[in-house]
PDB file of N, CA and C in Angstrom:
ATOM      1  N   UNK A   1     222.845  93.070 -19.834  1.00  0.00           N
ATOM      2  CA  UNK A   1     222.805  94.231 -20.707  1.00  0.00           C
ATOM      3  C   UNK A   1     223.063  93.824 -22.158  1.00  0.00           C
ATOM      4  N   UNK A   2     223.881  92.794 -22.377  1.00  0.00           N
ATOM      5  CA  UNK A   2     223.995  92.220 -23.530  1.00  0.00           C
ATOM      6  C   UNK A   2     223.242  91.937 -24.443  1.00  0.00           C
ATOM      7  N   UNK A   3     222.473  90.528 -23.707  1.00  0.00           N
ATOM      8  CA  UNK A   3     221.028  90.100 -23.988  1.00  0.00           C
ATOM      9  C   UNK A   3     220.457  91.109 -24.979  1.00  0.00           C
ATOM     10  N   UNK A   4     219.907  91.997 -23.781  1.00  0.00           N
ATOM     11  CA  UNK A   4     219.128  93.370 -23.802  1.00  0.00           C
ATOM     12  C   UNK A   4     219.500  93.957 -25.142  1.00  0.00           C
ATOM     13  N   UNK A   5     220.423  93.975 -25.596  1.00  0.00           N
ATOM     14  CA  UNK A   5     220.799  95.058 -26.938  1.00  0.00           C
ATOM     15  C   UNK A   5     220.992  93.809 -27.835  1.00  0.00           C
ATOM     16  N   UNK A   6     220.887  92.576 -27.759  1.00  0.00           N
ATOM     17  CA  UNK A   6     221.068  91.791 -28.640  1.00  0.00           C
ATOM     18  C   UNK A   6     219.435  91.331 -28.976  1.00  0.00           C
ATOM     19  N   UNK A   7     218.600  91.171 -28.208  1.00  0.00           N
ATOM     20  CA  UNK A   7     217.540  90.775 -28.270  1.00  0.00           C
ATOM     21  C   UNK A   7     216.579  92.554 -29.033  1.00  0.00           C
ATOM     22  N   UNK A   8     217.133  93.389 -28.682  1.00  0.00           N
ATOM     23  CA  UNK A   8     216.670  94.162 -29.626  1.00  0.00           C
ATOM     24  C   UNK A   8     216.756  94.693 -31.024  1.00  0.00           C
ATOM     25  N   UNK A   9     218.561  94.685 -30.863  1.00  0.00           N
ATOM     26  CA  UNK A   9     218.590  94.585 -32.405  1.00  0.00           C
ATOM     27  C   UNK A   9     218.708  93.315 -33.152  1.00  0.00           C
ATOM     28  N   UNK A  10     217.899  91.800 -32.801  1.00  0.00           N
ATOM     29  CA  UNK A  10     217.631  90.673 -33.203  1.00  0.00           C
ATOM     30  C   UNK A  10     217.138  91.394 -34.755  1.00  0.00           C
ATOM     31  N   UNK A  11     216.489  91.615 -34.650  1.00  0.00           N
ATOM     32  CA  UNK A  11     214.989  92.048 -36.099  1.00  0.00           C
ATOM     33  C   UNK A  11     215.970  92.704 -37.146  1.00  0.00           C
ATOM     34  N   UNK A  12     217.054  93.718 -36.644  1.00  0.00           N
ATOM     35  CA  UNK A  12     218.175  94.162 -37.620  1.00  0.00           C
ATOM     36  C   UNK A  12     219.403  92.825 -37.845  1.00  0.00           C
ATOM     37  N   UNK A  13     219.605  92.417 -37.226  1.00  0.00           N
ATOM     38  CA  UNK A  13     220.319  91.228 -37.662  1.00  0.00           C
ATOM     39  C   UNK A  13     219.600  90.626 -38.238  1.00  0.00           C
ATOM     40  N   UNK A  14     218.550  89.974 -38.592  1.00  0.00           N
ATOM     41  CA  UNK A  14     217.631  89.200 -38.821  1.00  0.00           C
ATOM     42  C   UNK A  14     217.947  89.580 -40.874  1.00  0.00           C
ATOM     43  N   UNK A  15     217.965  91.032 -40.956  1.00  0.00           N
ATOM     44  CA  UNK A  15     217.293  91.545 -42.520  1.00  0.00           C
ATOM     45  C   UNK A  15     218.696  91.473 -43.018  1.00  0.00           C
ATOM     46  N   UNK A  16     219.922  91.544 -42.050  1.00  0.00           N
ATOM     47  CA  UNK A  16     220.978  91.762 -42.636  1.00  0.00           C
ATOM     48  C   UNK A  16     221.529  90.084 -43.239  1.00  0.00           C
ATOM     49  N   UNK A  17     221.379  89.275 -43.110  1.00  0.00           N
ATOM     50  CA  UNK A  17     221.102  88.559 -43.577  1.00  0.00           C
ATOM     51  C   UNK A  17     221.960  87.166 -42.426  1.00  0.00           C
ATOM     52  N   UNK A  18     222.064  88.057 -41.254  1.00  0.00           N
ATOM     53  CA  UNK A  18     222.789  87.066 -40.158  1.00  0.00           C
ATOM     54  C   UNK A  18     221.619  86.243 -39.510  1.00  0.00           C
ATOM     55  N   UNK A  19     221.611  85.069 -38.625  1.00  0.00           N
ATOM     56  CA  UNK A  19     220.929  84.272 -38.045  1.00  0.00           C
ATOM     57  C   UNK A  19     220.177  83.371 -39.006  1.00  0.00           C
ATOM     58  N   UNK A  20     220.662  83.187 -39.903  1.00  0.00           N
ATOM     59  CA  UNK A  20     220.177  81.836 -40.679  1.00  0.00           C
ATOM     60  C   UNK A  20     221.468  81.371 -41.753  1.00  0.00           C
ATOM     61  N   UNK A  21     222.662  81.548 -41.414  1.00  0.00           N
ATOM     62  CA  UNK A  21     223.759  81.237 -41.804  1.00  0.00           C
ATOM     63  C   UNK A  21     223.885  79.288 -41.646  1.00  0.00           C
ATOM     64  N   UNK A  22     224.903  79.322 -43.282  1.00  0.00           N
ATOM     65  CA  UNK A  22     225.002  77.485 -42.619  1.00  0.00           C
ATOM     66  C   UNK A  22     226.129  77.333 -41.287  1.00  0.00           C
ATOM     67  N   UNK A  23     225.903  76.667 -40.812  1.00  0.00           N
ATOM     68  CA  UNK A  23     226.148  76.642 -39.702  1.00  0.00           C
ATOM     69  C   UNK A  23     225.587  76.897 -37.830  1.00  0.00           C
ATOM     70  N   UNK A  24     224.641  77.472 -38.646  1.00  0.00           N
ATOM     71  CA  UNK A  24     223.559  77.718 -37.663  1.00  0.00           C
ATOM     72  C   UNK A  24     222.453  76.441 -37.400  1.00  0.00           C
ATOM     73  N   UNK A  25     222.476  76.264 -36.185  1.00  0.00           N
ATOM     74  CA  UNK A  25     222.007  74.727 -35.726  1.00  0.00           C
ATOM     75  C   UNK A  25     220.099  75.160 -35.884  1.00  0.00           C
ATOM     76  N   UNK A  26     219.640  74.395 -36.503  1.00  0.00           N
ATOM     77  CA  UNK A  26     217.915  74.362 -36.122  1.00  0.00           C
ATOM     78  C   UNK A  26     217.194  73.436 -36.354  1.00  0.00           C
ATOM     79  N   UNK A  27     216.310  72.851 -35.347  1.00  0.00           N
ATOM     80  CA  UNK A  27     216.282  71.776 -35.094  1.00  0.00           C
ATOM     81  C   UNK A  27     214.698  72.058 -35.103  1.00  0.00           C
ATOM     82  N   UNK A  28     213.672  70.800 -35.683  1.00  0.00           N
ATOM     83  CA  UNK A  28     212.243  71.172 -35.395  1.00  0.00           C
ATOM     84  C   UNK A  28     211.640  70.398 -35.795  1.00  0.00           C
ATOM     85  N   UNK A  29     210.613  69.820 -34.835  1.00  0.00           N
ATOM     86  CA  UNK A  29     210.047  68.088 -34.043  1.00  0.00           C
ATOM     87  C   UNK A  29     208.507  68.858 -34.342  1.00  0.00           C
ATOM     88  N   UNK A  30     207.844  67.535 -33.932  1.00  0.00           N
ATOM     89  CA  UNK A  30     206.670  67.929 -33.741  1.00  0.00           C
ATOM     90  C   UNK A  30     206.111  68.995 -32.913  1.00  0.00           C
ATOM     91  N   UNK A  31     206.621  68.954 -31.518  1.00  0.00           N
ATOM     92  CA  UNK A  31     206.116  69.899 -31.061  1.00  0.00           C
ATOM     93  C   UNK A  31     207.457  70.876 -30.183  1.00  0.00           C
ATOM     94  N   UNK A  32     208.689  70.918 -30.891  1.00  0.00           N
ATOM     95  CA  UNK A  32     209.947  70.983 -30.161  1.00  0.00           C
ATOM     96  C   UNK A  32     210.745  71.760 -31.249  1.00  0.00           C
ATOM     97  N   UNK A  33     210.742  72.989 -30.621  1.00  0.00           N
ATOM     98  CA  UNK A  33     211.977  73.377 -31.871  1.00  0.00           C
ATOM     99  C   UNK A  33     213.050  74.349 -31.184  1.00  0.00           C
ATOM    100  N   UNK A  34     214.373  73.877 -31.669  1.00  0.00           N
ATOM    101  CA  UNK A  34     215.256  74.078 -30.882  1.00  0.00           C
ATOM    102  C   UNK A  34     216.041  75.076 -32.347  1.00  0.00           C
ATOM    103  N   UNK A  35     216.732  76.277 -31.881  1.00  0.00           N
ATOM    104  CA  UNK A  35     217.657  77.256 -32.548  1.00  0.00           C
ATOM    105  C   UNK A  35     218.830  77.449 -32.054  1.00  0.00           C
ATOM    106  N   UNK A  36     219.712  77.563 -32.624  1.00  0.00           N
ATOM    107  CA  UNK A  36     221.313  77.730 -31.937  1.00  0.00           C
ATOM    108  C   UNK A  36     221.819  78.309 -32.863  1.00  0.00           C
ATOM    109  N   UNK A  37     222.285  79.828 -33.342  1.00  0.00           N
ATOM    110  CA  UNK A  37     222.989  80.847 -34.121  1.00  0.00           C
ATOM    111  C   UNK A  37     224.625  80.806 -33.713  1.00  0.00           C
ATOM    112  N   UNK A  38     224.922  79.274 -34.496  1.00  0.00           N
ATOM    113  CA  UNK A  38     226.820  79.468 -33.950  1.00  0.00           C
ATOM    114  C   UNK A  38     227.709  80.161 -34.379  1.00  0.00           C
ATOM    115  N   UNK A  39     227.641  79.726 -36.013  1.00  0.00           N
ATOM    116  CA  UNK A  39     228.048  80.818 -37.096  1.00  0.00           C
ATOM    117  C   UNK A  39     227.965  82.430 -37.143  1.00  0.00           C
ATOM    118  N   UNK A  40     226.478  82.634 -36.918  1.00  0.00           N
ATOM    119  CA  UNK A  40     226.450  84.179 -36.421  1.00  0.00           C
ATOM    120  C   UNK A  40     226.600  85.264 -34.855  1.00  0.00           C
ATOM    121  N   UNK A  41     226.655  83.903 -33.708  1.00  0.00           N
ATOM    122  CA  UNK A  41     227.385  84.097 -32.571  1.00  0.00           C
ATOM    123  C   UNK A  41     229.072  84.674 -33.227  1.00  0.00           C
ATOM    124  N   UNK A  42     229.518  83.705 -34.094  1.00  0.00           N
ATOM    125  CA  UNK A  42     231.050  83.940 -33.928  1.00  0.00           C
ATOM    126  C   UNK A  42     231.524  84.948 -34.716  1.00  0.00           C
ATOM    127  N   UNK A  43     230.642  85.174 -35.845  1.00  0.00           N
ATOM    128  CA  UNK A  43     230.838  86.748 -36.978  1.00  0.00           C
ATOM    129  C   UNK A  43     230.719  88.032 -36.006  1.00  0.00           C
ATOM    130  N   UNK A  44     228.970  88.099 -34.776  1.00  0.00           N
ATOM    131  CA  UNK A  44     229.289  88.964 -34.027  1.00  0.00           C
ATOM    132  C   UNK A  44     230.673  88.978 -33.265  1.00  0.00           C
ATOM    133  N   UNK A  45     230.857  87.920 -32.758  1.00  0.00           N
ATOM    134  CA  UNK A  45     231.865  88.019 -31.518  1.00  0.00           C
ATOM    135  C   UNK A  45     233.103  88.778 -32.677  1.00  0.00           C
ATOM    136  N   UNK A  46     233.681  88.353 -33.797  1.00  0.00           N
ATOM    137  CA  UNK A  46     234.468  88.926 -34.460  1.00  0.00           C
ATOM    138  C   UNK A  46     234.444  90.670 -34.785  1.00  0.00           C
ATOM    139  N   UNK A  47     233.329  90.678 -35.590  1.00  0.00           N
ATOM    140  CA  UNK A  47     233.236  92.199 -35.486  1.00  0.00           C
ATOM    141  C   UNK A  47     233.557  93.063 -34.277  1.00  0.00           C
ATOM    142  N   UNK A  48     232.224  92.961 -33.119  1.00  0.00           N
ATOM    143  CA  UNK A  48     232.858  93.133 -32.044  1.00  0.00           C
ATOM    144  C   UNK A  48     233.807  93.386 -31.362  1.00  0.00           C
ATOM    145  N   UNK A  49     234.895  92.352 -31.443  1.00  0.00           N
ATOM    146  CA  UNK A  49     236.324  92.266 -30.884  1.00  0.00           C
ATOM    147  C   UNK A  49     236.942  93.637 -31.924  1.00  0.00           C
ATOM    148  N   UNK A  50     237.237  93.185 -33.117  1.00  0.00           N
ATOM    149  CA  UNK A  50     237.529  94.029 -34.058  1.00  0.00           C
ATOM    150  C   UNK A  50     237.419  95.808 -33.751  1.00  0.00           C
ATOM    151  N   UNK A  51     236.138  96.114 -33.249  1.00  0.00           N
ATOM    152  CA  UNK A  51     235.768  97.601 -33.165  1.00  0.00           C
ATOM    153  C   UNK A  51     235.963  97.905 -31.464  1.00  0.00           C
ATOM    154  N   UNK A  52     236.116  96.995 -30.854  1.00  0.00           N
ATOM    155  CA  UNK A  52     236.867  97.602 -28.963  1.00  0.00           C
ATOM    156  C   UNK A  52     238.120  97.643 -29.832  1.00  0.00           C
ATOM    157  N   UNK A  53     238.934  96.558 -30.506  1.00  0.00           N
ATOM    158  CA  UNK A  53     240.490  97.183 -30.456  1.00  0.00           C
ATOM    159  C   UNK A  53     240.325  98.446 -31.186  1.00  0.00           C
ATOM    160  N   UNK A  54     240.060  98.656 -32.479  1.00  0.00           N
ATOM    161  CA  UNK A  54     239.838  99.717 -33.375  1.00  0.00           C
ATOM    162  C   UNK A  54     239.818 100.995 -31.952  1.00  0.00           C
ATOM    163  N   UNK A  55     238.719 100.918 -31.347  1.00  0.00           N
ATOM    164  CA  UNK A  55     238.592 102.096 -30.410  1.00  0.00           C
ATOM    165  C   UNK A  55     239.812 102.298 -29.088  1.00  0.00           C
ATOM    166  N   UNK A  56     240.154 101.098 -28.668  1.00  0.00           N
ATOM    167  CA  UNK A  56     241.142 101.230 -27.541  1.00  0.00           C
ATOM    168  C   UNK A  56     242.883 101.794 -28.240  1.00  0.00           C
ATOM    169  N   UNK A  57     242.915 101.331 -29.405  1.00  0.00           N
ATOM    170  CA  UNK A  57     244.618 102.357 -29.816  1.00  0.00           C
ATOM    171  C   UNK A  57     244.361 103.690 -30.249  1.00  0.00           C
TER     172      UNK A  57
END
């Protein structure tokens, strides 16, 4: 379900100016290209965390 809501609002993350942060791994060969969003994995995971506690007190 995650995936699912992450892979959709990809295109809104995309404009906000997340997934091309330094720190973000990208890698690209001749015919091989590899992406890894670490930096903006860990800003979501922060926010995230941030707004369950916000809502659970």
């Amino acid at each position: 379900m995650t995936l699912l809501v992450a892979g959709l609002l990809w295109p809104l993350i995309v404009k906000l100016g997340l997934g091309r942060l330094p720190g973000d791994l990208a890698i690209k060969k001749d015919n091989f290209a590899f992406y890894f969003p670490i930096t903006t994995s860990i800003i979501i995971s922060v926010l995230l965390t941030l707004i369950v506690w916000l809502f659970r007190k």
